[in-house]
Structure formats: C-alpha cells, structure tokens
N, C-alpha and C. Protein backbone atom coordinates (compact mmCIF):
# COMPACT_ATOMS: atom_id res chain seq x y z
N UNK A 1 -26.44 59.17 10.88
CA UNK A 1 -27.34 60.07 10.19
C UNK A 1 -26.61 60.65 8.97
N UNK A 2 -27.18 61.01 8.00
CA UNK A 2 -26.57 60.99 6.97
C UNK A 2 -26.40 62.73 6.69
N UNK A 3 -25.10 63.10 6.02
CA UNK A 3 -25.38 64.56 6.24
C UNK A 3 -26.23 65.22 4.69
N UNK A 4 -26.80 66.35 5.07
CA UNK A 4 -27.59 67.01 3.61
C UNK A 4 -26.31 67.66 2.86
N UNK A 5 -26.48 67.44 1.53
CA UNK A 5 -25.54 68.15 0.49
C UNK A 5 -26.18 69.00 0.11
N UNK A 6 -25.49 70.20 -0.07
CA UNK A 6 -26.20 71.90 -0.98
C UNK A 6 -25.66 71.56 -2.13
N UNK A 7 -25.96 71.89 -2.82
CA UNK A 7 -25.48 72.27 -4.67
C UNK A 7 -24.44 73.22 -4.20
N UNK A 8 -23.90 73.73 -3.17
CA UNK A 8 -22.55 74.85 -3.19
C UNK A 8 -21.71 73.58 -3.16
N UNK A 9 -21.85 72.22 -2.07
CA UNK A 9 -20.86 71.56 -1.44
C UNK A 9 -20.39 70.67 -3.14
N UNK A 10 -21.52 70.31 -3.77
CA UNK A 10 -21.97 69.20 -4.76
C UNK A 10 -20.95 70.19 -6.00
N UNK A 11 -21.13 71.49 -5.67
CA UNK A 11 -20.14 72.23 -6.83
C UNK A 11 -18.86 72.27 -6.12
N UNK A 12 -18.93 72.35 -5.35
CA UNK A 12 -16.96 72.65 -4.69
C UNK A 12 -16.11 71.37 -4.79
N UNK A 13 -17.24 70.42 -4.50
CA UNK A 13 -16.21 69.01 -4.54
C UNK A 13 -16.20 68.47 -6.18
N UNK A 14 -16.86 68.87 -7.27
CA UNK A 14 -16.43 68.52 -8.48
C UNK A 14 -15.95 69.91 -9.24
N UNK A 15 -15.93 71.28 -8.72
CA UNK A 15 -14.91 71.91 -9.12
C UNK A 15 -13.56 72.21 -9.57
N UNK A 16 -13.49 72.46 -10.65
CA UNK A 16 -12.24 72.37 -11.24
C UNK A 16 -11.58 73.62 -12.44
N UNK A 17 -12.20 72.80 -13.80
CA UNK A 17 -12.34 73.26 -14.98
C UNK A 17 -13.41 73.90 -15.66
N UNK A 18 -13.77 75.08 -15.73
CA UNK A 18 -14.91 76.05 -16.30
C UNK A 18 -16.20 75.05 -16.55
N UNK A 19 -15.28 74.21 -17.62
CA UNK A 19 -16.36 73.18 -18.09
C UNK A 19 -17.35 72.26 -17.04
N UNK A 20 -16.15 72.01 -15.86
CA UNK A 20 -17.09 71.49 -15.15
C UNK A 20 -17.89 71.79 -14.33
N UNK A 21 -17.70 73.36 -13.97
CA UNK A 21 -18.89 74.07 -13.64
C UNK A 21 -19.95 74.60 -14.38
N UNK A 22 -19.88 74.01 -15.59
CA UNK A 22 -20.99 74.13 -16.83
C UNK A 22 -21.59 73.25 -16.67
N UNK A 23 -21.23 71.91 -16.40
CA UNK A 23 -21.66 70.44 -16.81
C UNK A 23 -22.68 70.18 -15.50
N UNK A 24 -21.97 70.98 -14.16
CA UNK A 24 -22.45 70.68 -12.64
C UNK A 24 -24.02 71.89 -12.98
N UNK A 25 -24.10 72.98 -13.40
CA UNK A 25 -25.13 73.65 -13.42
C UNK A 25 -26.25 73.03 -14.92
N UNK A 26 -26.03 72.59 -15.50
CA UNK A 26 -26.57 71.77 -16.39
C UNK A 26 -27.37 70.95 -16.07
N UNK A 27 -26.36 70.07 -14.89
CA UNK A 27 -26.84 68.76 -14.50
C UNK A 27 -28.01 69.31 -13.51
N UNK A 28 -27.78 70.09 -12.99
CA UNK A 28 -28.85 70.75 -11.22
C UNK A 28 -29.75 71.22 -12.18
N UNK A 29 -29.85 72.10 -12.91
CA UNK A 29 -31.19 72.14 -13.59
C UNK A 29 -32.23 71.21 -13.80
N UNK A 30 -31.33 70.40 -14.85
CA UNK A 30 -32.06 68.90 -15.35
C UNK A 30 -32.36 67.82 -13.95
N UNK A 31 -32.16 67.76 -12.78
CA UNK A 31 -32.51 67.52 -11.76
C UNK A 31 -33.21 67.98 -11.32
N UNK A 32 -33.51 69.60 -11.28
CA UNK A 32 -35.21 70.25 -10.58
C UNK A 32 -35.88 70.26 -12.02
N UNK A 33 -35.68 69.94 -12.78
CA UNK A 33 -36.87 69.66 -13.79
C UNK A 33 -37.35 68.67 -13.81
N UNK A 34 -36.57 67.25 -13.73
CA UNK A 34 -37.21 66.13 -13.45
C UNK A 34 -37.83 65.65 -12.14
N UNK A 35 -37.78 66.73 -11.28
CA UNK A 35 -38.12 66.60 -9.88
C UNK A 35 -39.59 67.24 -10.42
N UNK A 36 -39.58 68.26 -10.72
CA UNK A 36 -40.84 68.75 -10.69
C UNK A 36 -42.00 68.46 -11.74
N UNK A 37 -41.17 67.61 -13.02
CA UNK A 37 -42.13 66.91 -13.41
C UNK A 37 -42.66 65.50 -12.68
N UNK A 38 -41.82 64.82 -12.06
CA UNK A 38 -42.09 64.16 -11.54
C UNK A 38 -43.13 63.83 -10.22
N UNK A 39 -43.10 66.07 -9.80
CA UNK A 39 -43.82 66.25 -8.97
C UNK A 39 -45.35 66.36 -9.45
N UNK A 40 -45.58 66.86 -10.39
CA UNK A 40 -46.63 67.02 -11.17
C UNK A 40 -47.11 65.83 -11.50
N UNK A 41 -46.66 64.70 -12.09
CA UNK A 41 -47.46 63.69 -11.85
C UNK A 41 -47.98 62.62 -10.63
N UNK A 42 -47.24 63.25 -9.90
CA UNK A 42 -47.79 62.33 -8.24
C UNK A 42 -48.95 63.04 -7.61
N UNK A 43 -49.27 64.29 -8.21
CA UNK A 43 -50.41 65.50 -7.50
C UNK A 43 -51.76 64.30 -8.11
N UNK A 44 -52.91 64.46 -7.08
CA UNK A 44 -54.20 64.07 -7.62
C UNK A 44 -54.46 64.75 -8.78
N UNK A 45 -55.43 64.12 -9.52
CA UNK A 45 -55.91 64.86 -11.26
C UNK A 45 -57.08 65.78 -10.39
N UNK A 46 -57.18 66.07 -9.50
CA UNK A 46 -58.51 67.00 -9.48
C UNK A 46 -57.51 67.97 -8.48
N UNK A 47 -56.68 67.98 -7.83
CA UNK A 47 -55.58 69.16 -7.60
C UNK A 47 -55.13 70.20 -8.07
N UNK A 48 -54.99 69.43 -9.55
CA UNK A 48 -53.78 70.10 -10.71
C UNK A 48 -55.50 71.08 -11.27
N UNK A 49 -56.65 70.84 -10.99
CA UNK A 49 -57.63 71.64 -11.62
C UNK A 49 -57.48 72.70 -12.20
N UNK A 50 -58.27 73.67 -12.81
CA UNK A 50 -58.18 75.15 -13.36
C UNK A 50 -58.60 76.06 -11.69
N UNK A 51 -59.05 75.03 -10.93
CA UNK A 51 -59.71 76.27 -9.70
C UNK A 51 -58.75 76.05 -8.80
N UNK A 52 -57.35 75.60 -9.02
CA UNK A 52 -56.96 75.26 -7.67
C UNK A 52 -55.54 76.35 -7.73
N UNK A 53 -55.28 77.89 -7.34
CA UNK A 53 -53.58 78.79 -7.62
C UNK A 53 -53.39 77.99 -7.05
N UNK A 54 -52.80 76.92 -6.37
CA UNK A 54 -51.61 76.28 -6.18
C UNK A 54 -50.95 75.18 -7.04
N UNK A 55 -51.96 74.71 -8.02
CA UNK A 55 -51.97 73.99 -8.69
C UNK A 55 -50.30 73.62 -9.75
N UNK A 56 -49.63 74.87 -10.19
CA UNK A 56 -48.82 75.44 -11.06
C UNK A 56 -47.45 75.43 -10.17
N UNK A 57 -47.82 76.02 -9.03
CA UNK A 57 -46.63 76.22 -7.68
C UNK A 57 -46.30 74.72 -6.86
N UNK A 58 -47.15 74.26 -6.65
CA UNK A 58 -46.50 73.34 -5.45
C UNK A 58 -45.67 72.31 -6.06
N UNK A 59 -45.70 72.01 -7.39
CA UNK A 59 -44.39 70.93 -8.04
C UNK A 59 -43.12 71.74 -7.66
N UNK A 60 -43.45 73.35 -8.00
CA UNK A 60 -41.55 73.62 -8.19
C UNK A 60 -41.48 74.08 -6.75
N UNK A 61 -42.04 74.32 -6.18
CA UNK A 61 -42.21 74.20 -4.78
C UNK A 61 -40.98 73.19 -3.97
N UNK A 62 -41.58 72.06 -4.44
CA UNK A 62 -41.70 70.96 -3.80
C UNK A 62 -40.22 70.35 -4.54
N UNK A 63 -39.58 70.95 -5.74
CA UNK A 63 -38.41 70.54 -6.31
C UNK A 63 -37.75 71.65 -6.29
N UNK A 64 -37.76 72.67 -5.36
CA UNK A 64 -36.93 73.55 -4.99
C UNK A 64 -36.53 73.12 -3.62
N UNK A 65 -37.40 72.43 -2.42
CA UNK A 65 -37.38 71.48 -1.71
C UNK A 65 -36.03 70.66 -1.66
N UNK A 66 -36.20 70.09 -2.44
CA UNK A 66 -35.68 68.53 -2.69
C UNK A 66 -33.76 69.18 -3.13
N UNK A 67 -34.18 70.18 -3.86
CA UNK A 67 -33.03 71.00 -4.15
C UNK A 67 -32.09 71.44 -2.62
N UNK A 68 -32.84 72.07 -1.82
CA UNK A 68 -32.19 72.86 -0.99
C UNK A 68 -31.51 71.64 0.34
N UNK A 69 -32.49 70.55 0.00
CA UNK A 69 -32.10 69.56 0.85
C UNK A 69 -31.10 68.43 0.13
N UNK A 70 -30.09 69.08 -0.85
CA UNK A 70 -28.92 68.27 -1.56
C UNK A 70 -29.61 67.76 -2.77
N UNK A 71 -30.43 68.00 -3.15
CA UNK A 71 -30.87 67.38 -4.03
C UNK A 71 -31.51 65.40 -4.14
N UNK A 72 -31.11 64.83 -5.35
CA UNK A 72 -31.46 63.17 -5.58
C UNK A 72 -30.38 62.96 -5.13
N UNK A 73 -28.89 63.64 -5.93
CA UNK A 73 -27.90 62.80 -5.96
C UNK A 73 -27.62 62.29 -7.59
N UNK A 74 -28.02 62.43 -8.42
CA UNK A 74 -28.15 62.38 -9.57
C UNK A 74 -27.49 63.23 -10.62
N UNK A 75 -27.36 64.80 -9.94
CA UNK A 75 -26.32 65.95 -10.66
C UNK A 75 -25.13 65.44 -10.71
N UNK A 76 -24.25 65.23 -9.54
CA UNK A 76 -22.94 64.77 -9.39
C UNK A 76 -22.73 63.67 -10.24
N UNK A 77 -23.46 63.19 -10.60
CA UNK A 77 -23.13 61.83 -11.73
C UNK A 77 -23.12 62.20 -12.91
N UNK A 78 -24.31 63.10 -13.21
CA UNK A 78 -24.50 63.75 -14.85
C UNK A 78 -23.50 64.55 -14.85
N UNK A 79 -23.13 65.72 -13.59
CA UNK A 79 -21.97 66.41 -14.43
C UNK A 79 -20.48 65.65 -14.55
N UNK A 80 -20.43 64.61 -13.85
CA UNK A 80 -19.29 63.77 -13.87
C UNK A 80 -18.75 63.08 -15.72
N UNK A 81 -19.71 62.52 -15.76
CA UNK A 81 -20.59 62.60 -17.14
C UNK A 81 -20.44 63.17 -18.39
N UNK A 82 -21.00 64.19 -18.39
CA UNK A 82 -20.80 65.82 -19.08
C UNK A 82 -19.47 66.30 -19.33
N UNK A 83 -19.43 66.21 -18.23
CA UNK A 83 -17.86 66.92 -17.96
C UNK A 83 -16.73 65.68 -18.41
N UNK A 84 -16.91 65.19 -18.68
CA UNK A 84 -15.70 63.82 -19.16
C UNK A 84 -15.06 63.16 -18.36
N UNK A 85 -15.64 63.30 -16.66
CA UNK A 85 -14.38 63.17 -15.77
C UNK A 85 -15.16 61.24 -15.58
N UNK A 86 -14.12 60.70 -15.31
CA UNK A 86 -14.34 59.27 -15.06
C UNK A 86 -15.16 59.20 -13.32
C-alpha cells in the first residue's frame, strides 16, 4: 500500500536553501491551481450553472482534497526544477 505524502513531508525532504522553500511553495500552489482548474472542467456544464452555490466551491474543494492527500506528485519535481537542484 502506498503511503500518503503531506506537503509538510514533500517540504522536509527537499528542504534546504530558503530558495528551495520558495520554489517547493510555488510549485504546491501551481499544483492546487491546476487541480482545480482541472476540476472545473470535469464538473457537468449544467452544475457549474448560475443556480447551483456549490458551483464555485466544489473544484477547490476537491483540490484542497487532492492536496491534503499528498498531492499529484508533480510539486516535488517543479520545485526540484525551480530550485536548480538536479
């Protein structure tokens, strides 16, 4: 079984240099943003309606989700990245 990563574990193990705790919170952003756009387009077109309050919530919802459960896996690479580290 595979274990869940937090964004604390995903920051401690590429912790280092200021920078790369710039590059690691950079990257986790740009990961629940593309989560939640991504969430937004998988919703039905009559969901996302003007009559529906959940309409606005359940993407970041749903990529705060994805967040708390380690995320894609995708941060650790961008801030690897970012951060200059090979």
């Amino acid at each position: 079984m595979l274990e869940a990563t937090s964004p604390t574990k995903v920051a401690d193990a590429i912790a280092g240099a200021p920078q790369d705790k710039r590059a690691l919170t950079v990257a986790l952003g740009f990961e629940k943003m593309l989560v939640t756009q991504l969430a937004k387009e998988l919703l039905p077109s009559d969901l996302m309606g003007d009559g529906n309050p959940y309409a606005d919530v359940l993407p970041g919802a749903f990529a705060d989700g994805i967040e708390q459960a380690g995320g894609l896996g995708l941060a650790p690479v961008l801030a690897r990245t970012i951060g200059g580290q090979s």
